[in-house]
Protein backbone atom coordinates (compact mmCIF):
# COMPACT_ATOMS: atom_id res chain seq x y z
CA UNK A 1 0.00 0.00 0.00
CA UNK A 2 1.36 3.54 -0.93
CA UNK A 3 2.01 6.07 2.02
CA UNK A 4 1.55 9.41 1.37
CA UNK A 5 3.26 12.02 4.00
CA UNK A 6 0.81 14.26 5.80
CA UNK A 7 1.09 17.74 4.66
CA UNK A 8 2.49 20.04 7.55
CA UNK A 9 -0.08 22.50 8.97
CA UNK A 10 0.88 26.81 8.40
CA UNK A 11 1.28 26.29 12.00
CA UNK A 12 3.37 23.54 12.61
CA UNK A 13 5.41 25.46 9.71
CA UNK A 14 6.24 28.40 11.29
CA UNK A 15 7.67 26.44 14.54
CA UNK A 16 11.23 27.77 15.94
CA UNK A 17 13.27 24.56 15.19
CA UNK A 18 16.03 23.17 16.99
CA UNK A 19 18.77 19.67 16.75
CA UNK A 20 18.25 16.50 17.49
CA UNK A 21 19.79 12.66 16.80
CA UNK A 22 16.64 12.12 14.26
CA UNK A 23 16.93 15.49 12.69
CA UNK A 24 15.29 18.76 13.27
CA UNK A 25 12.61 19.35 15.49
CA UNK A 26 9.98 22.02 16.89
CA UNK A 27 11.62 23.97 20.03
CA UNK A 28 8.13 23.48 21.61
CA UNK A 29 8.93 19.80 20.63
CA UNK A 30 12.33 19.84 22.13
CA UNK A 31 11.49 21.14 25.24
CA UNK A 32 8.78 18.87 25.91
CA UNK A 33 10.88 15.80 25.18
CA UNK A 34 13.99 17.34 27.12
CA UNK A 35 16.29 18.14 24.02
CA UNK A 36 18.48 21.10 24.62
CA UNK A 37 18.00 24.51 22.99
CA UNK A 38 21.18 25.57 21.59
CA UNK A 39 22.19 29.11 23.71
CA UNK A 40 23.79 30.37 20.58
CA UNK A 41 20.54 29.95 18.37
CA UNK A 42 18.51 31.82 21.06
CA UNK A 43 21.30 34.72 21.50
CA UNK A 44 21.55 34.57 17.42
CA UNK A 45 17.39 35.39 17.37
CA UNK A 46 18.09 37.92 20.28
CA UNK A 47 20.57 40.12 18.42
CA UNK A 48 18.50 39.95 15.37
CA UNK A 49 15.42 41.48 17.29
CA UNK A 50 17.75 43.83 18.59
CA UNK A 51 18.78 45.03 15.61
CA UNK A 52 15.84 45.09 13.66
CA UNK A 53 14.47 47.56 16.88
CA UNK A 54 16.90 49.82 16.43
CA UNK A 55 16.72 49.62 12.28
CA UNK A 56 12.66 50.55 13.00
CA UNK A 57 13.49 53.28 15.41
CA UNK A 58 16.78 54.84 15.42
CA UNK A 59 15.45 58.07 14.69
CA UNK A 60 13.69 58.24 17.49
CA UNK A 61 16.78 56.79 19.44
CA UNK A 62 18.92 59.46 18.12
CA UNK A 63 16.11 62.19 19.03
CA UNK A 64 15.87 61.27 22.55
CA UNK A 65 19.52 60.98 23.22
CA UNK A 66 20.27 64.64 22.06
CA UNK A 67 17.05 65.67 23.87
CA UNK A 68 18.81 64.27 27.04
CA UNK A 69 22.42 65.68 26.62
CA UNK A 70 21.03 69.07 25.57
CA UNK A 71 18.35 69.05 29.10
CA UNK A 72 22.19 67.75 30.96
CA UNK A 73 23.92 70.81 29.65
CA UNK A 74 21.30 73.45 30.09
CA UNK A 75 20.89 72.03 33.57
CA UNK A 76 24.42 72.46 34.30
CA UNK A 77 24.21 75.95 32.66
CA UNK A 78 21.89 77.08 34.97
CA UNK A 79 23.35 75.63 38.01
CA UNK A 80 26.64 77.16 37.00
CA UNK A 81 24.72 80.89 37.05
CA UNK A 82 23.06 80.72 39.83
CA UNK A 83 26.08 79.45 42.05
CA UNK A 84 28.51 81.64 39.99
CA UNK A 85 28.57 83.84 42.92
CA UNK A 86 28.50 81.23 45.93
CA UNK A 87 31.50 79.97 47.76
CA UNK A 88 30.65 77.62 50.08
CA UNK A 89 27.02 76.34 51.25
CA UNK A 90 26.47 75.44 54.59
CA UNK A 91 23.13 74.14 56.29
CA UNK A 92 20.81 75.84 53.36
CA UNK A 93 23.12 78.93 54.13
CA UNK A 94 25.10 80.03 51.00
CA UNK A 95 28.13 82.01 51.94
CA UNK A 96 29.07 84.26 48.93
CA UNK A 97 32.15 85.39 47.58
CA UNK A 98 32.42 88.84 48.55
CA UNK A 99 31.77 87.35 51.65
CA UNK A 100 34.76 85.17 52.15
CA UNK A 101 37.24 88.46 50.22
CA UNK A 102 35.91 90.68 52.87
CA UNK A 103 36.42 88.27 55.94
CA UNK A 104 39.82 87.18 54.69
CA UNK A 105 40.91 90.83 54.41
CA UNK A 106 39.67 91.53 57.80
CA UNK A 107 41.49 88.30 59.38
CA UNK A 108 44.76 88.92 57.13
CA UNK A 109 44.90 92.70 59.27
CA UNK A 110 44.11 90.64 62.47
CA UNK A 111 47.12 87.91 61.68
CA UNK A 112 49.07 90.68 61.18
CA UNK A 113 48.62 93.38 64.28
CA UNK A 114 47.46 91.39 66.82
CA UNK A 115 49.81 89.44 69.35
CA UNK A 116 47.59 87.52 71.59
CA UNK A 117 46.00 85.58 68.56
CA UNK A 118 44.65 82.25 68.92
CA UNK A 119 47.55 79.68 68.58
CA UNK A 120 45.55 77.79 65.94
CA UNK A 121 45.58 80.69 63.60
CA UNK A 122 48.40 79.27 61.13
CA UNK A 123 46.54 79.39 57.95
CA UNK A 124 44.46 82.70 56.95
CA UNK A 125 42.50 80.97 53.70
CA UNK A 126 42.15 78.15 56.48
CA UNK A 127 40.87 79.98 59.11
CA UNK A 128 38.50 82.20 56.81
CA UNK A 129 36.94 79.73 55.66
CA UNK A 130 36.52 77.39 59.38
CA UNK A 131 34.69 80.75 60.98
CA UNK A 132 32.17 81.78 58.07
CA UNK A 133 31.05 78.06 57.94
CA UNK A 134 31.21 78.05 61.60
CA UNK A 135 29.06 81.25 61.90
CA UNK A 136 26.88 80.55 59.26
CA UNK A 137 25.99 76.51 60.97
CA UNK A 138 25.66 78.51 64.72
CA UNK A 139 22.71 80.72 62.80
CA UNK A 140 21.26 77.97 62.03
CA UNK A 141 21.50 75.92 64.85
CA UNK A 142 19.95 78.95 66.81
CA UNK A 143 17.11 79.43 64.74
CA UNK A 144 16.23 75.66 65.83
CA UNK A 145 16.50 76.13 68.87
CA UNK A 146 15.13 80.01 68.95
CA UNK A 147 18.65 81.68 70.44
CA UNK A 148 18.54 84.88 69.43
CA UNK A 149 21.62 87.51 69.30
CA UNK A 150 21.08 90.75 70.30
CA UNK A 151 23.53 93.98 68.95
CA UNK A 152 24.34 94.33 73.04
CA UNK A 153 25.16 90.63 73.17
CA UNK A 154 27.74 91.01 70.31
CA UNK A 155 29.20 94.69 72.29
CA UNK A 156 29.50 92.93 75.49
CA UNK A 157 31.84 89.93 73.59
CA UNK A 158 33.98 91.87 72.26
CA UNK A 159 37.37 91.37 74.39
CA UNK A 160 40.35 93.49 74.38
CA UNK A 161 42.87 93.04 71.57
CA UNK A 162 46.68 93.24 72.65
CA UNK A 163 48.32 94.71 68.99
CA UNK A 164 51.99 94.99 67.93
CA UNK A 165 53.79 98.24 69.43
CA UNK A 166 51.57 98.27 72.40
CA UNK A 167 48.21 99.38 70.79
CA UNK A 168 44.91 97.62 71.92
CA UNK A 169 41.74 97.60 69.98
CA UNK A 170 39.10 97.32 72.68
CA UNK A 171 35.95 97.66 71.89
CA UNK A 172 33.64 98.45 67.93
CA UNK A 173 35.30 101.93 67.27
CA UNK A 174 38.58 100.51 68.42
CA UNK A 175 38.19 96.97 66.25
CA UNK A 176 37.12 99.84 63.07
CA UNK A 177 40.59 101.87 63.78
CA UNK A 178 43.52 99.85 65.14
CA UNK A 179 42.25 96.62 62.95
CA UNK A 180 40.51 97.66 59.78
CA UNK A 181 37.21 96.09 60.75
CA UNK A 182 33.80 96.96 59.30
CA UNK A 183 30.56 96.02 61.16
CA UNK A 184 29.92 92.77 59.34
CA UNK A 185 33.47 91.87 60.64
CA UNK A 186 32.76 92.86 64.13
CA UNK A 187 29.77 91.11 64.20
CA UNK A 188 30.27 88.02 63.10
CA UNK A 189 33.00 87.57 65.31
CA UNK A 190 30.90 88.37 68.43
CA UNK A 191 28.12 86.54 67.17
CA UNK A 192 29.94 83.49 67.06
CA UNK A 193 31.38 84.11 70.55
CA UNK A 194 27.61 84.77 71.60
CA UNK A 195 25.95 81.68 70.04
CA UNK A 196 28.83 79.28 71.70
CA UNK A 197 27.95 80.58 75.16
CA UNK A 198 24.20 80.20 74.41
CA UNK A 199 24.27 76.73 72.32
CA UNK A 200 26.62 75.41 74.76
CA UNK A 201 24.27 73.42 76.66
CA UNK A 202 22.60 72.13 73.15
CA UNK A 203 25.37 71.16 70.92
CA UNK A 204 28.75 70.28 73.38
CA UNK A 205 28.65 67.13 74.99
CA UNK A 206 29.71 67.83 78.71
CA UNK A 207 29.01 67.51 82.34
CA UNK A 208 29.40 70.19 85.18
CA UNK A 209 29.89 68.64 88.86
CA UNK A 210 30.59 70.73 92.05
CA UNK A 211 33.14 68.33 93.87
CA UNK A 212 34.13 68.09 97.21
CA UNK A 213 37.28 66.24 98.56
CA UNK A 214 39.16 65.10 101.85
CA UNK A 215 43.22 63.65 101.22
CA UNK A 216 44.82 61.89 103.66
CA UNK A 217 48.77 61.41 103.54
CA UNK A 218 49.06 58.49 106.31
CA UNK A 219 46.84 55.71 107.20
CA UNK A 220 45.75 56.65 110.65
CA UNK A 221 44.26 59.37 109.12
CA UNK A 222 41.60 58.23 106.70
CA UNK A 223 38.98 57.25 109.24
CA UNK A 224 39.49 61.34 110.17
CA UNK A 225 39.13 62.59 106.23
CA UNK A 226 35.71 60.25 105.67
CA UNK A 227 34.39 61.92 109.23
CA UNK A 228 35.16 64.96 108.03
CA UNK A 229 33.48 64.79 105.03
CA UNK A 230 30.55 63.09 106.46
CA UNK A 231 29.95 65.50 109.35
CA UNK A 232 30.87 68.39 107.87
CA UNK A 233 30.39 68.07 103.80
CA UNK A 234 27.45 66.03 103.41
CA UNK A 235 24.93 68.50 105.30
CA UNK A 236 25.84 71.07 102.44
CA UNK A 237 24.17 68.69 99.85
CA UNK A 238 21.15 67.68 101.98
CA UNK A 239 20.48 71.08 103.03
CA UNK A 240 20.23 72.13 99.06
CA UNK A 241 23.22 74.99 99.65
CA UNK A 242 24.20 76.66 96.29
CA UNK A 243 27.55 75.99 94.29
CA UNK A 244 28.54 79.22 95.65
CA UNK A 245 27.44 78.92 99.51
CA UNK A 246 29.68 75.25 99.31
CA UNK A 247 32.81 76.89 97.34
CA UNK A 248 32.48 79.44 100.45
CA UNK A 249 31.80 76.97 103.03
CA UNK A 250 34.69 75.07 102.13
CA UNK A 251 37.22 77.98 101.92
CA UNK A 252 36.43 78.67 105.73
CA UNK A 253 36.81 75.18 106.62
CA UNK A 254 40.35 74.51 104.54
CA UNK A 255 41.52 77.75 106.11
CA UNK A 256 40.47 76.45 109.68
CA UNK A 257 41.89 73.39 109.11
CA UNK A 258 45.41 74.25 107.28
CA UNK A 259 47.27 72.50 104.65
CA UNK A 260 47.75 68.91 104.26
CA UNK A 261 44.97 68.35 106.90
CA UNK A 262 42.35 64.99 107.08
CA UNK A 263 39.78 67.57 107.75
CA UNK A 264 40.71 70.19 105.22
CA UNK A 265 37.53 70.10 102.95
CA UNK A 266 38.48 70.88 99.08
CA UNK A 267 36.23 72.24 96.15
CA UNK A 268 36.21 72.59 93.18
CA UNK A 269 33.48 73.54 90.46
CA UNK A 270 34.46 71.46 86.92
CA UNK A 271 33.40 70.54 83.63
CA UNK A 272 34.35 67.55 81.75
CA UNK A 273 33.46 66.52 78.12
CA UNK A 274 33.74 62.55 78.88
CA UNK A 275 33.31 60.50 82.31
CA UNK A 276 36.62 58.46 81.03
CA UNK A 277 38.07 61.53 82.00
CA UNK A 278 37.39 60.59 86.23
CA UNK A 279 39.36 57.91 88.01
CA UNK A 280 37.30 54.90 87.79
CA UNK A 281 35.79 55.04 91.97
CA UNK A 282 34.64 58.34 90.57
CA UNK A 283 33.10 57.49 87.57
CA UNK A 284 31.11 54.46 88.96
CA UNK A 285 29.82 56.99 91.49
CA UNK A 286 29.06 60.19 89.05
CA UNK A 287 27.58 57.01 86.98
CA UNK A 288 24.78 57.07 88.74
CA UNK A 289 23.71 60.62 88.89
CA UNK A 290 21.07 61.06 86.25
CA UNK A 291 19.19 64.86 87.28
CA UNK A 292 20.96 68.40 88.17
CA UNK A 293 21.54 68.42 91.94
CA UNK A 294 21.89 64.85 92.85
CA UNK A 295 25.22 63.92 94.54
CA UNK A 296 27.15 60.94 95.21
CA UNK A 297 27.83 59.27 98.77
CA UNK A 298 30.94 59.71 100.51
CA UNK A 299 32.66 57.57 98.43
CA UNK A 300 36.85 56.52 98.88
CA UNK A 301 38.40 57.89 95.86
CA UNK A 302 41.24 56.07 93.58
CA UNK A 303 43.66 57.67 95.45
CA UNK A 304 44.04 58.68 99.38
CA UNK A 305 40.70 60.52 99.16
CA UNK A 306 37.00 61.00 99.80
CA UNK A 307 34.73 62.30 97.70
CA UNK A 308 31.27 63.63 97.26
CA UNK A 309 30.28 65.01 93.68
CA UNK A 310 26.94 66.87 92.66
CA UNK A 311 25.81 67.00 89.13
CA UNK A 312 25.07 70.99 88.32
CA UNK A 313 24.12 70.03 84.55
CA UNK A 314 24.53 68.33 81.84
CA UNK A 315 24.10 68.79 78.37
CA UNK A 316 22.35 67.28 75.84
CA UNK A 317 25.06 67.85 72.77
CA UNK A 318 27.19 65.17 70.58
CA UNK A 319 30.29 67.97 70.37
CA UNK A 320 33.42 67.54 72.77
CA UNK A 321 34.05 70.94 71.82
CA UNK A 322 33.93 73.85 69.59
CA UNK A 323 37.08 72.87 67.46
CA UNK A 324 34.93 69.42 67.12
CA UNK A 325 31.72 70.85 66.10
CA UNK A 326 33.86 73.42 63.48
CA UNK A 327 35.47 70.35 61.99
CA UNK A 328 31.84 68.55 61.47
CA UNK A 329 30.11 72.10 60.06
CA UNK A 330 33.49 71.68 57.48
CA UNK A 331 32.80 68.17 56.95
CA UNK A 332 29.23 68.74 55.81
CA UNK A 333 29.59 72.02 54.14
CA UNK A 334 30.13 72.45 50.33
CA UNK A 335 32.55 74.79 49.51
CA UNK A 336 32.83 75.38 45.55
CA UNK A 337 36.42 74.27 44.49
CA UNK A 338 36.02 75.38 40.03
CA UNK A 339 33.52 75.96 37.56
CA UNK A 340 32.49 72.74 37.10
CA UNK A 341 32.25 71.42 40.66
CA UNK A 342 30.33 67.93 41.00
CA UNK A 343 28.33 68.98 43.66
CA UNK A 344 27.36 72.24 42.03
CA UNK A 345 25.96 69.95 39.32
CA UNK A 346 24.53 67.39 41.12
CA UNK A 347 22.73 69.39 43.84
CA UNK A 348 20.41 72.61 43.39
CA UNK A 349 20.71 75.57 45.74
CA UNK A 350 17.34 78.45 46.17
């Protein structure tokens, strides 16, 4: 009997086709029975649909990438105008130009008449630009908090100036005379003096005790030092007495008492940025002392000593001090190095 071969279906026709031992098959066919696809065939069909893509659309391709470059350079364009005149941006604050001139003028005349300059002040450029970002992150920081600065606040910080050849500038006429200063000068230097003292207690990191000591130099002796302090000391604190009633109260007693005594009483008022800076008796002890006007036991010190130590505050800052909140404000700031300054063109400024 003759065999005639059924004729393939339009569907069956247009089937992907891939190898196998008996000759070609469907890929639909081969993956059912577990033959492999070839990864070269597939990437082969890939690239072609690829290509006939960008064949169909290149013009539009072309269109879009121009359209991008040209928004890329009118953005950086614009940024490059509007921060033309901006040299360093701090907190949302821009600090211009003529800004940074002026200051560096007025601290190049202060480098160079005044002898009792801070011993930091090596580089001029430097030390420009550490005090405008410095002033500029205080502002800031004060509007948070609402510290204001009054014009009286910034006379009353204004110290005395020792100059070369015996001169002094003391005071805003004698800052505008002897040192070249104009009123933006004057002020921003006793604003930042006057923001310090008043953002002291929110940005430094520190804790103020009023503390009270008896030494003893021989053994025999410190049974008489922890009765002294007990007896004597201790009612200050549980009677409430101010820091400046006990720094009295003591001075009478250490006079009484005289030098190298068990039952001299010592104290001191002192602020310390870490407790790793206290012996480690003292530490445990201060530890423990969580609200303004709690104190410590008599407690046996490290050393041949008793001790009693009341907290007077503490702050709630992250700072050790202002030379460590200066470097952060640096840190953070942007200060425009050239024309075409990443962050210029990556960041927008209002």
């Amino acid at each position: 009997m003759r065999l005639f071969n059924k004729k393939p279906s339009a569907a069956n026709s247009n089937k992907e086709t891939a190898s196998s031992p008996n000759g070609p098959v469907s890929t639909a066919s081969a993956k059912k029975n577990g033959a492999a696809v070839s990864p070269s065939y597939i990437l082969q069909n890939s690239l072609k649909s690829l290509l006939a893509g960008w064949r169909a659309n290149r013009r539009k391709i072309i269109q879009l990438t121009l359209a991008v470059i040209a928004l890329g350079l009118l953005f950086s364009i614009i940024q490059l105008v509007r921060t033309r005149n901006i040299y360093a941006v701090i907190d949302n604050r821009k600090i211009t130009k003529q800004q940074y001139a002026a200051a560096r003028k007025a601290y190049t005349s202060f480098d160079q008449k005044v002898t009792n300059k801070p011993g930091d002040f090596k580089d001029v450029d430097a030390h420009t630009r550490d005090q405008l970002i410095l002033d500029a992150s205080l502002q800031a920081a004060g509007e948070k908090t609402g510290v204001k600065v009054t014009q009286d606040d910034i006379d009353n910080s204004l110290f005395v100036v020792s100059l070369k050849g015996g001169k002094v500038a003391q005071g805003r006429t004698g800052y505008k005379k002897e040192l070249g200063w104009s009123d933006e000068d004057i002020n921003r230097d006793g604003r930042i003096k006057v923001l310090e003292n008043k953002l002291s207690n929110h940005l430094l990191q520190y804790t103020n005790l009023l503390h009270v000591d008896t030494y003893f130099s021989r053994v025999d002796d410190e049974p008489i030092a922890k009765q002294t302090l007990e007896a004597s000391a201790q009612p200050w604190f549980s009677a409430h007495k101010t820091i400046y009633e006990i720094l009295a109260a003591s001075d009478d007693a250490s006079a009484q008492a005289g030098s190298y005594s068990p039952t001299q009483i010592l104290a001191t008022n002192r602020t310390i940025a870490s407790l790793s800076e206290l012996g480690e008796s003292e530490r445990a002890a201060v530890a423990k002392l969580k609200n303004a006007g709690d104190y410590t036991p008599v407690t046996r010190g490290d050393g041949s000593l008793y001790f009693i130590d009341r907290l007077e505050a503490k702050s709630s800052g992250s700072y050790k001090d202002w030379d460590d909140f200066t470097k952060a404000a640096v840190s953070r700031a942007i200060v425009m190095k050239g024309a075409f300054d990443m962050h210029r063109l990556t960041f927008g400024f209002n």
